[in-house]
N, C-alpha and C. Protein backbone atom coordinates (compact mmCIF):
# COMPACT_ATOMS: atom_id res chain seq x y z
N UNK A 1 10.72 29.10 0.37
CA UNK A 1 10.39 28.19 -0.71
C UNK A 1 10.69 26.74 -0.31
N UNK A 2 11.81 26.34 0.74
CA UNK A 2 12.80 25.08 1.05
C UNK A 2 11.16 24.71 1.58
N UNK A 3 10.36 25.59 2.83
CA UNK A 3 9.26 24.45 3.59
C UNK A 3 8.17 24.46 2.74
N UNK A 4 7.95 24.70 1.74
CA UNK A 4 7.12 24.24 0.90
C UNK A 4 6.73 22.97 0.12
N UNK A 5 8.19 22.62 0.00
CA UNK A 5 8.62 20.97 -0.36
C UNK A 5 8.60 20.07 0.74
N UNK A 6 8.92 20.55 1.84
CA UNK A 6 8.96 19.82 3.45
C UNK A 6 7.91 19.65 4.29
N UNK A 7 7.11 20.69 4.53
CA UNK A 7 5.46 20.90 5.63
C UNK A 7 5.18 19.70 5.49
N UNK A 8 4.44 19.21 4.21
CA UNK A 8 2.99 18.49 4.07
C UNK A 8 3.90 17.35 4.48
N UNK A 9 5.19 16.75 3.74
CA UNK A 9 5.57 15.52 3.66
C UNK A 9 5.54 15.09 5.04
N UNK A 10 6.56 16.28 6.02
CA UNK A 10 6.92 15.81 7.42
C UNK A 10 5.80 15.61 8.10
N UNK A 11 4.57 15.99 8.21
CA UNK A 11 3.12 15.88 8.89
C UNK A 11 2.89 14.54 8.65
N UNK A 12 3.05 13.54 7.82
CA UNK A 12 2.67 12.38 7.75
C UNK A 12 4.11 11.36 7.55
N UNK A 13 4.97 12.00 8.41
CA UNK A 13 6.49 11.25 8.49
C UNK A 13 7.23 10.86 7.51
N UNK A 14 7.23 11.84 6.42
CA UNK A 14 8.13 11.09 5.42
C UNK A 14 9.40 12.39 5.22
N UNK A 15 10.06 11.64 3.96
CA UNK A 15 10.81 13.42 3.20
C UNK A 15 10.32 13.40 2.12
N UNK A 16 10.69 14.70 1.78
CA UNK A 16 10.08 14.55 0.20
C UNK A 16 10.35 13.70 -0.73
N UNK A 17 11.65 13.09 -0.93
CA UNK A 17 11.67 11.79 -1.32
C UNK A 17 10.88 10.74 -1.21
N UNK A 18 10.81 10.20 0.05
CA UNK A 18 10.19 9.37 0.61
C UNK A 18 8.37 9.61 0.24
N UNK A 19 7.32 10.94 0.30
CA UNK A 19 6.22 11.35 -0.05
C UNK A 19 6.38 11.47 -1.55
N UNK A 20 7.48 11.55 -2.42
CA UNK A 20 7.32 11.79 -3.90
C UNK A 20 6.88 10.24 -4.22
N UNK A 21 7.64 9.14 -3.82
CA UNK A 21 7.62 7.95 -4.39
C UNK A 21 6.16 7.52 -4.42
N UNK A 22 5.56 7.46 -2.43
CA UNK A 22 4.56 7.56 -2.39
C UNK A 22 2.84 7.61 -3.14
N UNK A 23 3.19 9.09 -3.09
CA UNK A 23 2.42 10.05 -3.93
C UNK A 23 1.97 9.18 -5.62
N UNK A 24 3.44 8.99 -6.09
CA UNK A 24 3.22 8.63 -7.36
C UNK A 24 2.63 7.29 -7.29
N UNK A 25 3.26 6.64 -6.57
CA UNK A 25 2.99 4.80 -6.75
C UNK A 25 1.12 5.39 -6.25
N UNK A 26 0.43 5.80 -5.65
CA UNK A 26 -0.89 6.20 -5.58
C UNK A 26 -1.51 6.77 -7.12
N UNK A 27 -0.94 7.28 -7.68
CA UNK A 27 -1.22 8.18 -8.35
C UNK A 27 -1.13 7.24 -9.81
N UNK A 28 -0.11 6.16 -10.27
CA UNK A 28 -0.15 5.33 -10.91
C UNK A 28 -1.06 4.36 -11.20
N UNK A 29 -1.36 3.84 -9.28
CA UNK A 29 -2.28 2.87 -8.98
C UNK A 29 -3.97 3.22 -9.67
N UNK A 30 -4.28 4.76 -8.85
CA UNK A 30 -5.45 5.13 -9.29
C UNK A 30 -5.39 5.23 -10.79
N UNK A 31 -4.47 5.68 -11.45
CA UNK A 31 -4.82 6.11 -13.23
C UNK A 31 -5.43 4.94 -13.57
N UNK A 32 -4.49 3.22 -13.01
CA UNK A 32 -5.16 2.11 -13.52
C UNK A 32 -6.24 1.67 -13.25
N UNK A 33 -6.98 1.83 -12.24
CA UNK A 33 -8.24 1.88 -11.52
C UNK A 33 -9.08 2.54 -12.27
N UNK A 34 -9.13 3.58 -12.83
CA UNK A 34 -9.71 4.77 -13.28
C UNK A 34 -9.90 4.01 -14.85
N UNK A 35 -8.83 3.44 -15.47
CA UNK A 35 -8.62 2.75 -16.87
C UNK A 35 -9.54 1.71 -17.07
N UNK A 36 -9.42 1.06 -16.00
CA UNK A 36 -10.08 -0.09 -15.63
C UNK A 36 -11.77 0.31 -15.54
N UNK A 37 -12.39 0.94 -14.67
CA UNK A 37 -14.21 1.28 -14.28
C UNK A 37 -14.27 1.99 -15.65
N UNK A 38 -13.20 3.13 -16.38
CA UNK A 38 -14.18 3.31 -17.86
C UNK A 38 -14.29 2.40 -18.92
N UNK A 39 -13.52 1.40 -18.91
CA UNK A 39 -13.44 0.37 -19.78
C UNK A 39 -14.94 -0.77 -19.05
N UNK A 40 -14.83 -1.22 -17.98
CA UNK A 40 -15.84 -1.86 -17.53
C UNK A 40 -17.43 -0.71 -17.96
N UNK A 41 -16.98 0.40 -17.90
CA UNK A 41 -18.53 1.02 -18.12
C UNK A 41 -18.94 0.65 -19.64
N UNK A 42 -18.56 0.04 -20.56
CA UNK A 42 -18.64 0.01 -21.97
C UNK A 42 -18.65 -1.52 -21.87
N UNK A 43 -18.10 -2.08 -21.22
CA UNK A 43 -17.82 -3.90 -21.24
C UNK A 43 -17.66 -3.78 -20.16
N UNK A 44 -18.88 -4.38 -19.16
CA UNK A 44 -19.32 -4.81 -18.07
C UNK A 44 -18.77 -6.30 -17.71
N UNK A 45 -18.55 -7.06 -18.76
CA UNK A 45 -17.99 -8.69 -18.30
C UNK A 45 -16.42 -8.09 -18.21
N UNK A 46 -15.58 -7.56 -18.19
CA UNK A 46 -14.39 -6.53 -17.86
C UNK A 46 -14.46 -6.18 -16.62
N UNK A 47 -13.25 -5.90 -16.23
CA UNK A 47 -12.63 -5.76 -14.88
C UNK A 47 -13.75 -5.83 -13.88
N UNK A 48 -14.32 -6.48 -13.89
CA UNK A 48 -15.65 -6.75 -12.82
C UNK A 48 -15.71 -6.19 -11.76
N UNK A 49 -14.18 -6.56 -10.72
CA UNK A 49 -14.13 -6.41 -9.37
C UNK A 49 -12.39 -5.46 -9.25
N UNK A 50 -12.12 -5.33 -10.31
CA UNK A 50 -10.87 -4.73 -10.61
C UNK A 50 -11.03 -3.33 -9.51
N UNK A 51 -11.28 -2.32 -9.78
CA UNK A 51 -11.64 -0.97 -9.12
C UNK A 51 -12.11 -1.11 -8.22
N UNK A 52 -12.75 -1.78 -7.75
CA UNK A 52 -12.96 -2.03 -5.93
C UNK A 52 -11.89 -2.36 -5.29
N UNK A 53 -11.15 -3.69 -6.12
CA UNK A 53 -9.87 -4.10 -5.54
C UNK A 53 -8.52 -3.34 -5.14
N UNK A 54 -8.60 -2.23 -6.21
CA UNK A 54 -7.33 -0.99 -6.24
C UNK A 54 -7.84 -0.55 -5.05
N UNK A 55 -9.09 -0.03 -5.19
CA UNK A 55 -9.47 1.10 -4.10
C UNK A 55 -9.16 0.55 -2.57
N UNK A 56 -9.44 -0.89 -2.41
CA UNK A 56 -9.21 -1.72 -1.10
C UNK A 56 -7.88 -1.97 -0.78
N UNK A 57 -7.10 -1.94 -1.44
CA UNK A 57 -5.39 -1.84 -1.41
C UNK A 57 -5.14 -0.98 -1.23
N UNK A 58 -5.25 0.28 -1.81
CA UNK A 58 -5.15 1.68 -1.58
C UNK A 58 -5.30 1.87 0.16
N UNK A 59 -6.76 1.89 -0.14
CA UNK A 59 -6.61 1.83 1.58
C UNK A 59 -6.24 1.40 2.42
N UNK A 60 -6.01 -0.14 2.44
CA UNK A 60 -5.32 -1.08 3.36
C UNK A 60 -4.01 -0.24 3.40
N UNK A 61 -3.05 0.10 2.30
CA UNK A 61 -1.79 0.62 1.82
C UNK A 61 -1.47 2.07 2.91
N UNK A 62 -2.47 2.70 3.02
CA UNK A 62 -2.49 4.47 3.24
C UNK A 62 -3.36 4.09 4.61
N UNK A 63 -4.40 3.34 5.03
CA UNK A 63 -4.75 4.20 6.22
C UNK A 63 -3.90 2.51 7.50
N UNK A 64 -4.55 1.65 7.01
CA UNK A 64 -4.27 0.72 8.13
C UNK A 64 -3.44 0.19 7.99
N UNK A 65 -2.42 -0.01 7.10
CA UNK A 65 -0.71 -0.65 7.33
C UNK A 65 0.06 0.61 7.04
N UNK A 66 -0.21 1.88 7.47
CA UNK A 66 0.59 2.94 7.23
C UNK A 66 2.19 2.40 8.35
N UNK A 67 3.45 2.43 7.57
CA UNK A 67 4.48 2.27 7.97
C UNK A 67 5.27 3.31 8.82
N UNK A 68 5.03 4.35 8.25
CA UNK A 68 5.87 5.70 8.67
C UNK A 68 4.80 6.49 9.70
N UNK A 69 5.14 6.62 10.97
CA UNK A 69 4.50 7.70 11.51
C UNK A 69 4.39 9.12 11.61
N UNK A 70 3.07 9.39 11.58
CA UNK A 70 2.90 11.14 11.19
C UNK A 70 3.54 11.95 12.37
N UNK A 71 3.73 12.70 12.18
CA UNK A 71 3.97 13.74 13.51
C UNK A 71 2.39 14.06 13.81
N UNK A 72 2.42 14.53 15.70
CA UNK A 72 1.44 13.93 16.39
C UNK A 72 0.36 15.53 15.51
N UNK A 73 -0.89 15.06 15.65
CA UNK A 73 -1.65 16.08 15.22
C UNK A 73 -1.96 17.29 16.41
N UNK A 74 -2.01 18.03 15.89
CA UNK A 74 -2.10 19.37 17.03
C UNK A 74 -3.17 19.26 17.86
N UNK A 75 -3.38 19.62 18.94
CA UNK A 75 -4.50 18.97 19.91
C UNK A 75 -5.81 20.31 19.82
N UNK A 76 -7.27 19.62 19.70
CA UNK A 76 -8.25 20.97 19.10
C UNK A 76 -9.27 20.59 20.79
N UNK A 77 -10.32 21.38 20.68
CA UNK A 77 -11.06 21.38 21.47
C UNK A 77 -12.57 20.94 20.57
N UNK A 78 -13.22 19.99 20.91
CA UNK A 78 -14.78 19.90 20.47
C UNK A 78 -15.66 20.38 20.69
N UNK A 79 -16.67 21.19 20.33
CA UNK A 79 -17.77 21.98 20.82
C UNK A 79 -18.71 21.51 20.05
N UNK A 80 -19.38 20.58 21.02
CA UNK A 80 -20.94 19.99 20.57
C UNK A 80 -21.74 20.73 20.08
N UNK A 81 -22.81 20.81 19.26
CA UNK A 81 -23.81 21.68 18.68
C UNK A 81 -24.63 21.77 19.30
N UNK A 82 -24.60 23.53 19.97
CA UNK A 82 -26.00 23.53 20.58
C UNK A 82 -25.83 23.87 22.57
N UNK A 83 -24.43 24.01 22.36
CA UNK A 83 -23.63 23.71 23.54
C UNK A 83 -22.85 24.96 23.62
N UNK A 84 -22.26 25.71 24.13
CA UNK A 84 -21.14 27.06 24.60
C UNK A 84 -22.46 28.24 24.26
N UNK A 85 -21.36 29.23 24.01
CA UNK A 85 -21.72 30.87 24.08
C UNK A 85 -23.37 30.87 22.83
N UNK A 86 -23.94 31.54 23.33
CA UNK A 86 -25.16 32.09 22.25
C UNK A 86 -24.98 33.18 21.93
């Protein structure tokens, strides 16, 4: 039951502490994002550029200023289409 709380977090370098906070501050961010595009769908002069902007932080946040490093990903083999055994 203990690596159930542990797997996912340690794969992308955190603890579960550290992935709970995470997780939520994402999870906060999007609800307001989400608050924001249904309110703009009814009143369009409203959050105009709001929900693009979350979503671009988000990402900046999670893929390209990621702070904590993942543990390394397991190494796969590629098999082009159309290419090996028939």
């Amino acid at each position: 039951m203990y690596r159930l709380f542990k797997e996912h977090p340690e794969t992308v370098g955190e603890t579960y502490l550290q992935h709970m906070h995470s997780a939520s501050y994402f999870g906060i961010k999007m609800l307001g994002g989400a608050f924001c595009c249904f309110v703009h769908a009814f009143l369009p002069f409203l959050f105009e550029k709001t929900g693009s902007r979350i979503i671009v932080g988000l990402h900046d946040r999670m893929v390209l200023n990621r702070s904590r490093t993942a543990a390394p990903a397991p190494q796969t083999t590629a098999v082009r289409l159309g290419e090996g055994k028939a």
